[in-house]
Each structure stands twice: as structure tokens, then as C-alpha cells.
Protein backbone atom coordinates (compact mmCIF):
# COMPACT_ATOMS: atom_id res chain seq x y z
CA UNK A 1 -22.82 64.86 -11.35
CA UNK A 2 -22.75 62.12 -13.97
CA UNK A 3 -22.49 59.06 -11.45
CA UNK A 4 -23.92 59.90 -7.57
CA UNK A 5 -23.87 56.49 -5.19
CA UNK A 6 -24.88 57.22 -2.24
CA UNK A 7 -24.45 54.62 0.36
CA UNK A 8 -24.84 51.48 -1.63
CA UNK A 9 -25.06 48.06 -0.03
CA UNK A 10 -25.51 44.70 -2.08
CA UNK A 11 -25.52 41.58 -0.45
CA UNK A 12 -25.31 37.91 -1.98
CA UNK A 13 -26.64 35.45 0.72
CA UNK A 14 -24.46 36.87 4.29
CA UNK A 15 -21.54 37.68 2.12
CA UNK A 16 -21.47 42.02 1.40
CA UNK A 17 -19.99 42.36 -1.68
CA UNK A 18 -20.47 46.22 -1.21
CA UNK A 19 -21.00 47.56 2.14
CA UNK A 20 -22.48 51.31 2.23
CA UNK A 21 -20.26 52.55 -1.06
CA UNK A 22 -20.36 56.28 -1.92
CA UNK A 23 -18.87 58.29 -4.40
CA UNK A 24 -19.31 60.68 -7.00
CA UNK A 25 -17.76 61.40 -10.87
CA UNK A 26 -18.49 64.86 -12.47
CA UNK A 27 -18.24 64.86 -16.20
CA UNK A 28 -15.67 64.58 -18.48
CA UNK A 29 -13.50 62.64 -16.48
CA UNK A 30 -11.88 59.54 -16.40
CA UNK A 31 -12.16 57.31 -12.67
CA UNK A 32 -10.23 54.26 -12.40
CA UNK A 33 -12.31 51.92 -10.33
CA UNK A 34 -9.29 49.80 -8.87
CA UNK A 35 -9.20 46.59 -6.28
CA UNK A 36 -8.40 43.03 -5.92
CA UNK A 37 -10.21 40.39 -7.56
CA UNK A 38 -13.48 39.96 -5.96
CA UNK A 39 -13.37 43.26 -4.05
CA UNK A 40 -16.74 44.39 -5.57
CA UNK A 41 -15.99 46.03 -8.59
CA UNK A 42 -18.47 44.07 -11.05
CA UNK A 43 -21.06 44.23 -8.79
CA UNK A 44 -21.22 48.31 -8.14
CA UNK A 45 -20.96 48.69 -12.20
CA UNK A 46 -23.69 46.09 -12.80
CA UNK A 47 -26.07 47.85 -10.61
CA UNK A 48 -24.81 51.18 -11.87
CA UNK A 49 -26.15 49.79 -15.57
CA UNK A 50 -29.03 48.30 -13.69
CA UNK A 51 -28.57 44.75 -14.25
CA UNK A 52 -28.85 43.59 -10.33
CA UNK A 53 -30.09 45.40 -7.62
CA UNK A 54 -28.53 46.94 -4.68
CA UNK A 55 -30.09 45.99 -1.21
CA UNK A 56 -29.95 49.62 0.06
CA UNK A 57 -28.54 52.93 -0.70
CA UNK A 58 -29.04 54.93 -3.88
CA UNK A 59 -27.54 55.64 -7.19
CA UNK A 60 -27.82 57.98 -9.96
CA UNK A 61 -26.57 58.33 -13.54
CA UNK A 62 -27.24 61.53 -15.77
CA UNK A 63 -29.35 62.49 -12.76
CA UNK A 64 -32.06 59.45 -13.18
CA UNK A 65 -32.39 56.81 -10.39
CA UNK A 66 -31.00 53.12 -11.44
CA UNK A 67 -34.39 51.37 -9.81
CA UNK A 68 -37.01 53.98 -10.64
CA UNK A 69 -35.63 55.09 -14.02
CA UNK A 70 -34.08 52.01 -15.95
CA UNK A 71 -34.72 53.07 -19.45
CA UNK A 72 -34.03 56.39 -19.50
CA UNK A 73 -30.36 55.01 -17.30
CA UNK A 74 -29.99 52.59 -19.89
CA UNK A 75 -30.05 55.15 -22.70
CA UNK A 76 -27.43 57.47 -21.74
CA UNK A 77 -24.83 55.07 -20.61
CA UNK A 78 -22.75 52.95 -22.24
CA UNK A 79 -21.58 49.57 -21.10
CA UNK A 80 -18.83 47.21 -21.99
CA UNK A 81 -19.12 43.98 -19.26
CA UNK A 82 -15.82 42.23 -18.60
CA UNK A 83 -17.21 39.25 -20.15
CA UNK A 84 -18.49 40.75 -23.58
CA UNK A 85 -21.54 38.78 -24.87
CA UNK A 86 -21.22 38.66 -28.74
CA UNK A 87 -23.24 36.80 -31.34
CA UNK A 88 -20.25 35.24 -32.68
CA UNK A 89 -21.89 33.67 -35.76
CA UNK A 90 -22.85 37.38 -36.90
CA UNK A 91 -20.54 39.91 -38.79
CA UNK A 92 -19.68 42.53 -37.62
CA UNK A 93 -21.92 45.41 -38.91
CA UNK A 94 -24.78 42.75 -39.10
CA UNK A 95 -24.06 43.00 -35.18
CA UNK A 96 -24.21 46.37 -34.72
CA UNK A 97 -27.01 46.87 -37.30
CA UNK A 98 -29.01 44.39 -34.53
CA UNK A 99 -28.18 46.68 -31.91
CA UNK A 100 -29.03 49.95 -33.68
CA UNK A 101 -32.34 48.82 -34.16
CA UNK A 102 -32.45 47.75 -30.00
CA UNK A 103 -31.32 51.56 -29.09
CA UNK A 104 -33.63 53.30 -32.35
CA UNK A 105 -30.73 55.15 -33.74
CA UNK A 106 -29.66 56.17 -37.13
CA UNK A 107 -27.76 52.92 -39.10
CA UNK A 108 -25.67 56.17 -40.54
CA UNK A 109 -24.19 56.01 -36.73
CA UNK A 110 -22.70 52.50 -37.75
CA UNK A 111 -20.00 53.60 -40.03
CA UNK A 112 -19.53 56.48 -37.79
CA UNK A 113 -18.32 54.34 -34.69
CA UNK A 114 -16.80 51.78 -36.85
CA UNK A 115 -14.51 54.44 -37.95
CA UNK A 116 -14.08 55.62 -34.58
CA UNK A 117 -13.11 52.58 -32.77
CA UNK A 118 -10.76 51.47 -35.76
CA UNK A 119 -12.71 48.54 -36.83
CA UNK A 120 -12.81 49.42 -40.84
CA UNK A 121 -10.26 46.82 -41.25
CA UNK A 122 -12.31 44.23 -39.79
CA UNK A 123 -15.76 45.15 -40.24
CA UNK A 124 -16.16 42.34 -43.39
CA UNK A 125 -15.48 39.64 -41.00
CA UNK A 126 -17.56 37.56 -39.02
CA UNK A 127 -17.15 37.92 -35.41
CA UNK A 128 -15.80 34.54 -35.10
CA UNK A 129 -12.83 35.88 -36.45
CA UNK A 130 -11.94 38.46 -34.68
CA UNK A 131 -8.83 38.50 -32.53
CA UNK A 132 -9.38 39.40 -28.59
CA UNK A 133 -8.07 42.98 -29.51
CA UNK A 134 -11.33 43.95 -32.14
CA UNK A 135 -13.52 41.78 -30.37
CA UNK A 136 -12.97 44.91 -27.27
CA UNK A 137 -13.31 47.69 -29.88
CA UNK A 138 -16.89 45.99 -30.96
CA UNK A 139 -17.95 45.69 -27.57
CA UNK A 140 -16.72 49.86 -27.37
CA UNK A 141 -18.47 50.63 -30.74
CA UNK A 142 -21.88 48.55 -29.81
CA UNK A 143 -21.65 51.05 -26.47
CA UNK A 144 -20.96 54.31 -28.44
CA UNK A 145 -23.62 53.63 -30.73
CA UNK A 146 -26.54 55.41 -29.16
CA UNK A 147 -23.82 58.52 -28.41
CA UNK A 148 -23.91 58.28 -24.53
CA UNK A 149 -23.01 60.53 -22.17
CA UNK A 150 -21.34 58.03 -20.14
CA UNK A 151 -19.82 54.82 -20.28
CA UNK A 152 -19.29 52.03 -17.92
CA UNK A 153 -16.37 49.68 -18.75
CA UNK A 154 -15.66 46.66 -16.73
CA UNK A 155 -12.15 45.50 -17.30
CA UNK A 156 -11.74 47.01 -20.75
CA UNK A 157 -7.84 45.26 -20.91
CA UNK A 158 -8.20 42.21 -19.74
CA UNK A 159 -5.84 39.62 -22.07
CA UNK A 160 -5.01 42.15 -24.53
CA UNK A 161 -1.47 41.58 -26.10
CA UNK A 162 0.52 44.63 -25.61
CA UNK A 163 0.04 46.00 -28.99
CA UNK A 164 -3.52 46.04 -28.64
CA UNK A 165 -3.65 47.70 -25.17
CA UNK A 166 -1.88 50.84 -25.98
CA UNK A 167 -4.95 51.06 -29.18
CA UNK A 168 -7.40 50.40 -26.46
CA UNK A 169 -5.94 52.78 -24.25
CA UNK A 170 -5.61 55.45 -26.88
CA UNK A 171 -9.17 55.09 -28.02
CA UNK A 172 -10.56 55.30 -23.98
CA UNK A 173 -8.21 58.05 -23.59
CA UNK A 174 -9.72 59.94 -26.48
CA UNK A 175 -13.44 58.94 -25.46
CA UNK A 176 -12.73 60.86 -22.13
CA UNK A 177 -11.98 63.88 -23.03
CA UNK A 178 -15.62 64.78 -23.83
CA UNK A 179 -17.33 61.82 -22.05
CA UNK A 180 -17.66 60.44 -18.29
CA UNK A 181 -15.92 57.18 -18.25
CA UNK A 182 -16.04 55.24 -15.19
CA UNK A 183 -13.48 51.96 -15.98
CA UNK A 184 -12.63 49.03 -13.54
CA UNK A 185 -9.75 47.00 -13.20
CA UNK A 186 -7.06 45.24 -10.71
CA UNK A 187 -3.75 46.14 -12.59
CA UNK A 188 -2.59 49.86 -11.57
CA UNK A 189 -0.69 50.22 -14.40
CA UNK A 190 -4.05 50.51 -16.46
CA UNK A 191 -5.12 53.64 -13.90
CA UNK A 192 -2.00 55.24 -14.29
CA UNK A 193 -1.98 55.11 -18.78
CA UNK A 194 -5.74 56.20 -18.65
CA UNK A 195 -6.86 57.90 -15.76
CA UNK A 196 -7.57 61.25 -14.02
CA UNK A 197 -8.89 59.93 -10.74
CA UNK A 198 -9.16 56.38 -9.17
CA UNK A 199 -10.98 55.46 -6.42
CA UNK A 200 -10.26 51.65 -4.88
CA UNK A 201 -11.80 49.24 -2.93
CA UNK A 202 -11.25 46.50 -0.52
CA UNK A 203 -13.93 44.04 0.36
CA UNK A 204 -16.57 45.85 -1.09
CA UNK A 205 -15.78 49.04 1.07
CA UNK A 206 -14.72 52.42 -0.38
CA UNK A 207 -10.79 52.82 0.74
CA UNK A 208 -9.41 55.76 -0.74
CA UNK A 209 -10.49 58.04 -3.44
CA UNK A 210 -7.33 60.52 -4.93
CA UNK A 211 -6.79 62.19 -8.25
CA UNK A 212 -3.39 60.86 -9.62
CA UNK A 213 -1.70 64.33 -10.10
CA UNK A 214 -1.76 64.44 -6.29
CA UNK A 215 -0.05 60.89 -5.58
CA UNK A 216 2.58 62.13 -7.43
CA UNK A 217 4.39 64.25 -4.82
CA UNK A 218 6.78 62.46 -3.68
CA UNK A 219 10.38 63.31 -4.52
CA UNK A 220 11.27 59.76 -6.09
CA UNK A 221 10.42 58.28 -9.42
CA UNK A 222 10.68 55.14 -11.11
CA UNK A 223 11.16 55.36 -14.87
CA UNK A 224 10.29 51.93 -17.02
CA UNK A 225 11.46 52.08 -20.14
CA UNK A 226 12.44 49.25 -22.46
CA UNK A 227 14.96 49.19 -25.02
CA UNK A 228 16.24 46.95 -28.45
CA UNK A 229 19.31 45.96 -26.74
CA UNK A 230 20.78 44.98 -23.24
CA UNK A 231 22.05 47.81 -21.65
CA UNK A 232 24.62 47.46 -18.52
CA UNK A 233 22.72 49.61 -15.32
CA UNK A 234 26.31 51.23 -14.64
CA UNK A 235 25.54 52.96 -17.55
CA UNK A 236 21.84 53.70 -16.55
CA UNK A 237 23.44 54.44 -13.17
CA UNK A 238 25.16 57.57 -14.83
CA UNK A 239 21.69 59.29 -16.03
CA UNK A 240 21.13 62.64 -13.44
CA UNK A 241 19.93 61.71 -10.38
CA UNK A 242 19.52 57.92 -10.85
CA UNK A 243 20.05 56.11 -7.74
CA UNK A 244 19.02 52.60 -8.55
CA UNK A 245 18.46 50.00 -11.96
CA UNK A 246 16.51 47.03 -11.88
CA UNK A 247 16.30 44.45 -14.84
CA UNK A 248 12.61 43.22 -13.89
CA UNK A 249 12.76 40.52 -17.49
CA UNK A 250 13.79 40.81 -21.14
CA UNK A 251 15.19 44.34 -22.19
CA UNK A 252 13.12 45.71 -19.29
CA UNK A 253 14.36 48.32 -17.21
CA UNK A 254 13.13 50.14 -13.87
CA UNK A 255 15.33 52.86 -13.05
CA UNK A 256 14.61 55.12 -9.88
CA UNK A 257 15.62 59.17 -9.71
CA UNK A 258 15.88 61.16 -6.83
CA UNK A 259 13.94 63.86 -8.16
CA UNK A 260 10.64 65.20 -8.75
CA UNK A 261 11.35 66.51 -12.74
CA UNK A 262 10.11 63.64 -15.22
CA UNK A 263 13.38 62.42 -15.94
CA UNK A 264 11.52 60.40 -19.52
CA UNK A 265 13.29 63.26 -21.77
CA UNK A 266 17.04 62.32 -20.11
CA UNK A 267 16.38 58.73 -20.55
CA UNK A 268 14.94 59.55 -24.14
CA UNK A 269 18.24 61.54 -24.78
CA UNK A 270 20.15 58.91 -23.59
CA UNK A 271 18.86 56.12 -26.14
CA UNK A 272 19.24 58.60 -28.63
CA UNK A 273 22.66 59.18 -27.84
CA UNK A 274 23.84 55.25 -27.59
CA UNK A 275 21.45 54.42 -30.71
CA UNK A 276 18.97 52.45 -29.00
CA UNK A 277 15.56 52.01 -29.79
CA UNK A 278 13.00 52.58 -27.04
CA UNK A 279 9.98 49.84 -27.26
CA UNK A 280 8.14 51.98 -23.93
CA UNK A 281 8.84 54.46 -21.67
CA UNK A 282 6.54 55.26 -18.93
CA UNK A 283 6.98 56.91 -15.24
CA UNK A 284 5.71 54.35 -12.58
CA UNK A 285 3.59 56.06 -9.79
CA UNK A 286 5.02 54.80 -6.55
CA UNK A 287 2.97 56.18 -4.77
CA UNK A 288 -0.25 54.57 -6.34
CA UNK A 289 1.59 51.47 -5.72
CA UNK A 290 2.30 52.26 -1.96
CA UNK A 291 -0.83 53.20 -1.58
CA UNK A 292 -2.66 50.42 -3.14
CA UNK A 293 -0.63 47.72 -1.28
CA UNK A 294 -1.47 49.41 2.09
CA UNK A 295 -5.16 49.29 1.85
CA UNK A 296 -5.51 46.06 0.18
CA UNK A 297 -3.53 44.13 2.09
């Protein structure tokens, strides 16, 4: 197993911010961590990278203990906090250069992950001026430099602009398929664009833990899709099987099938058909959202 936590307990004062959490992630694979604010995400992934302590329990990454082992957990994972510390005065590759050194890897591996997290177009500038979107893909390149077999990414979206978060998501998507990546967050949406598994948690105690291709059983669907132009939902109404249109904002529309077949080609045939551009067009999981509403509360 890349990640084993075995009954982990972490306590700040008489408040348990994570009370006897266990779970395990094999490798590749992509886990959604996934709870409210202040359920006790940051904390498990902070003593996962071995920044803080846990007060009991155990945990292992690539096999080595996170008390008894530091460096060597420290040198296969890779770790993107949700607050990511940059030396903003530096530039860019003067950055990573810094942290090349820190890990003792080739400076050839620079260019590599510049290229590979799309910074080229940026990697001139100092970080100052960097927009929120490259500022994430430095934080991702500075955690792929020392190649590591896993990586640890504590709200990895947070106030990207939507242009930016389907690049991020891309990139993570692409990372997973040969890497363990373990990636928290509160907004289900995220788990559902990225993620294989997710396992969420409530007041620092494990609640459910589900891969995603078995929430999606049940025989309705809710199809978000956004178009160019307004579009009347008695018209929607007509696709197969639609039972229902909401108009959530904007050009926004959720539109729920009676049926288990992914109904994105009809409504993607239907644009076409009526000359409308489609800006996105993803299937909501319901049944994430059910379930997520249930246990948290």
C-alpha cells in the first residue's frame, strides 16, 4: 500500500481533530479526501507529510513510518499545502533551482517539470507575477521535482477561475495515472472531475469510504451542461427520458433523466442540432451528493 493509517488520533488541547482514522490507498490511484471545513482534513495530510504529530495510531507512506522514518517519507512524497509558501521575490526557475538543490536532484529535472506542469510560458517571470492559476502549477512542479511516488495535495482548487481548474484538473488527472495521489477538498464537484475513490469525514472521524463507479447506480441522473444561449426547458424537457430542467444561474442548466445510460451524447446532439455552443457538460453524481449531505449533516 502507498498510504496505510492505522487508527490515527490527533488532538489540539480537548478538541479531536481526528479520532482513531484508518484507511488505506494502493497505488496508482486517485482518493478524494472530502469533508466540511474543519472536519480534519489538513491535519491527517500534515501528519501524513510529517509536519505535526499524531497523538496515537500509526501511519505509513511507501511502506516507511511518518515518526520513525521522516526523511526517507519526505523523499518519496510530494506535497502541495493549501496555503502554498512561495518566495515571491524569486523567479520562477530561480525557485525551483533552490529547491532542487534541498531534494539533491538533477537541475536537468527543472525544465522537465516546467514542461510538464505547463509553466514554459511563465517561467521568465518573477513569482510575484504570477496569477493564482501558475502560482498552483509551481507549487505541483516544486512537488514533482524529486519524481515521487506519491503526492499529497491539500486543496489543489481552491480560488481557481474556471479556466484554470479544468488545466489543474487535467494535469492531476494525468499525474494519477502512474502516481498515488491522495487530494483533499470540501467541494464534491472536484471528487467527481478527478477521482477514482473518495473517502470523507465528519469531525475528524472516518464516515464512508466508496469508489465513485459504485455511487453511480442509481437509475437517475442529473446532466449540467451550459450553453451560448438561453434555451427554454420545454425544449430540454423533450430530450429522451428527461423528467425535470432547472436554470441554477446564467446559461446554466441541470437537467435530470430517468435513466441509467449517460445521456451527455443526446444533450451533445441536441446543441449540435439547434447550433448551440456547449461551454461544459458534465453528469452530476447524485448519489455522492446524497450521500455526502447525510453524513455531514
Amino acid at each position: 500500500m502507498s498510504i496505510k493509517v492505522s487508527n490515527i488520533t490527533k488532538l489540539y488541547g480537548s478538541q479531536k481533530a481526528l479520532d482513531q482514522v484508518s484507511f488505506s490507498i494502493k497505488s496508482p490511484e486517485i482518493v478524494g479526501f472530502l469533508g466540511p471545513n474543519g472536519a480534519g482534513k489538513s491535519t491527517m495530510m500534515k501528519i501524513l507529510t510529517t509536519y505535526i504529530k499524531a497523538n496515537d495510531g500509526e501511519a505509513h507512506v511507501n511502506g516507511y513510518d511518518v515518526n520513525s522514518e521522516k526523511i526517507e517519507v519526505q523523499q518519496s512524497v510530494g506535497y502541495l499545502p493549501e496555503h502554498n509558501p512561495l518566495y515571491t521575490e524569486m523567479y520562477v526557475r530561480e525557485y525551483l533551482k533552490f529547491n532542487a538543490e534541498v531534494y539533491k536532484v538533477p537541475k536537468t529535472e527543472i525544465e522537465n517539470v516546467i514542461e510538464r506542469t505547463g509553466l514554459m510560458p511563465e517561467a521568465h517571470k518573477k513569482i510575484e507575477q504570477l496569477s493564482k492559476g501558475y502560482r498552483q502549477r509551481l507549487g505541483l512542479a516544486c512537488a514533482l521535482l524529486h519524481n515521487p511516488e506519491v503526492l499529497i495535495l491539500d486543496e489543489p482548487t481552491t480560488g481557481l477561475d474556471p479556466n484554470q481548474l479544468v488545466e489543474i484538473r487535467t494535469l492531476i488527472k494525468s499525474l494519477g495515472k502512474e502516481k498515488t495521489v491522495f487530494l483533499s477538498t470540501h467541494i464534491m464537484q472536484e471528487v467527481e472531475a478527478m477521482c477514482d475513490r473518495v473517502i470523507i469525514i465528519n469531525k475528524g472521524k472516518i464516515v464512508a469510504d466508496n469508489y465513485l463507479k459504485d455511487l453511480n447506480k442509481s437509475e437517475q441522473q442529473i446532466i449540467v451542461v451550459e450553453f451560448d444561449y438561453r434555451v427554454e426547458d420545454q425544449f430540454l424537457l423533450n430530450l429522451p427520458k428527461a423528467t425535470q430542467v432547472k436554470n441554477p444561474f446564467g446559461l446554466t442548466y441541470e437537467i435530470t433523466f430517468n435513466t441509467k445510460t449517460d445521456m451527455r451524447p443526446a444533450v451533445f446532439d441536441f446543441a449540435h442540432d439547434n447550433e448551440l455552443k456547449i461551454l461544459q457538460l458534465n453528469q452530476k453524481n447524485t448519489s455522492l451528493e446524497k450521500l455526502f449531505r447525510e453524513l455531514t449533516g
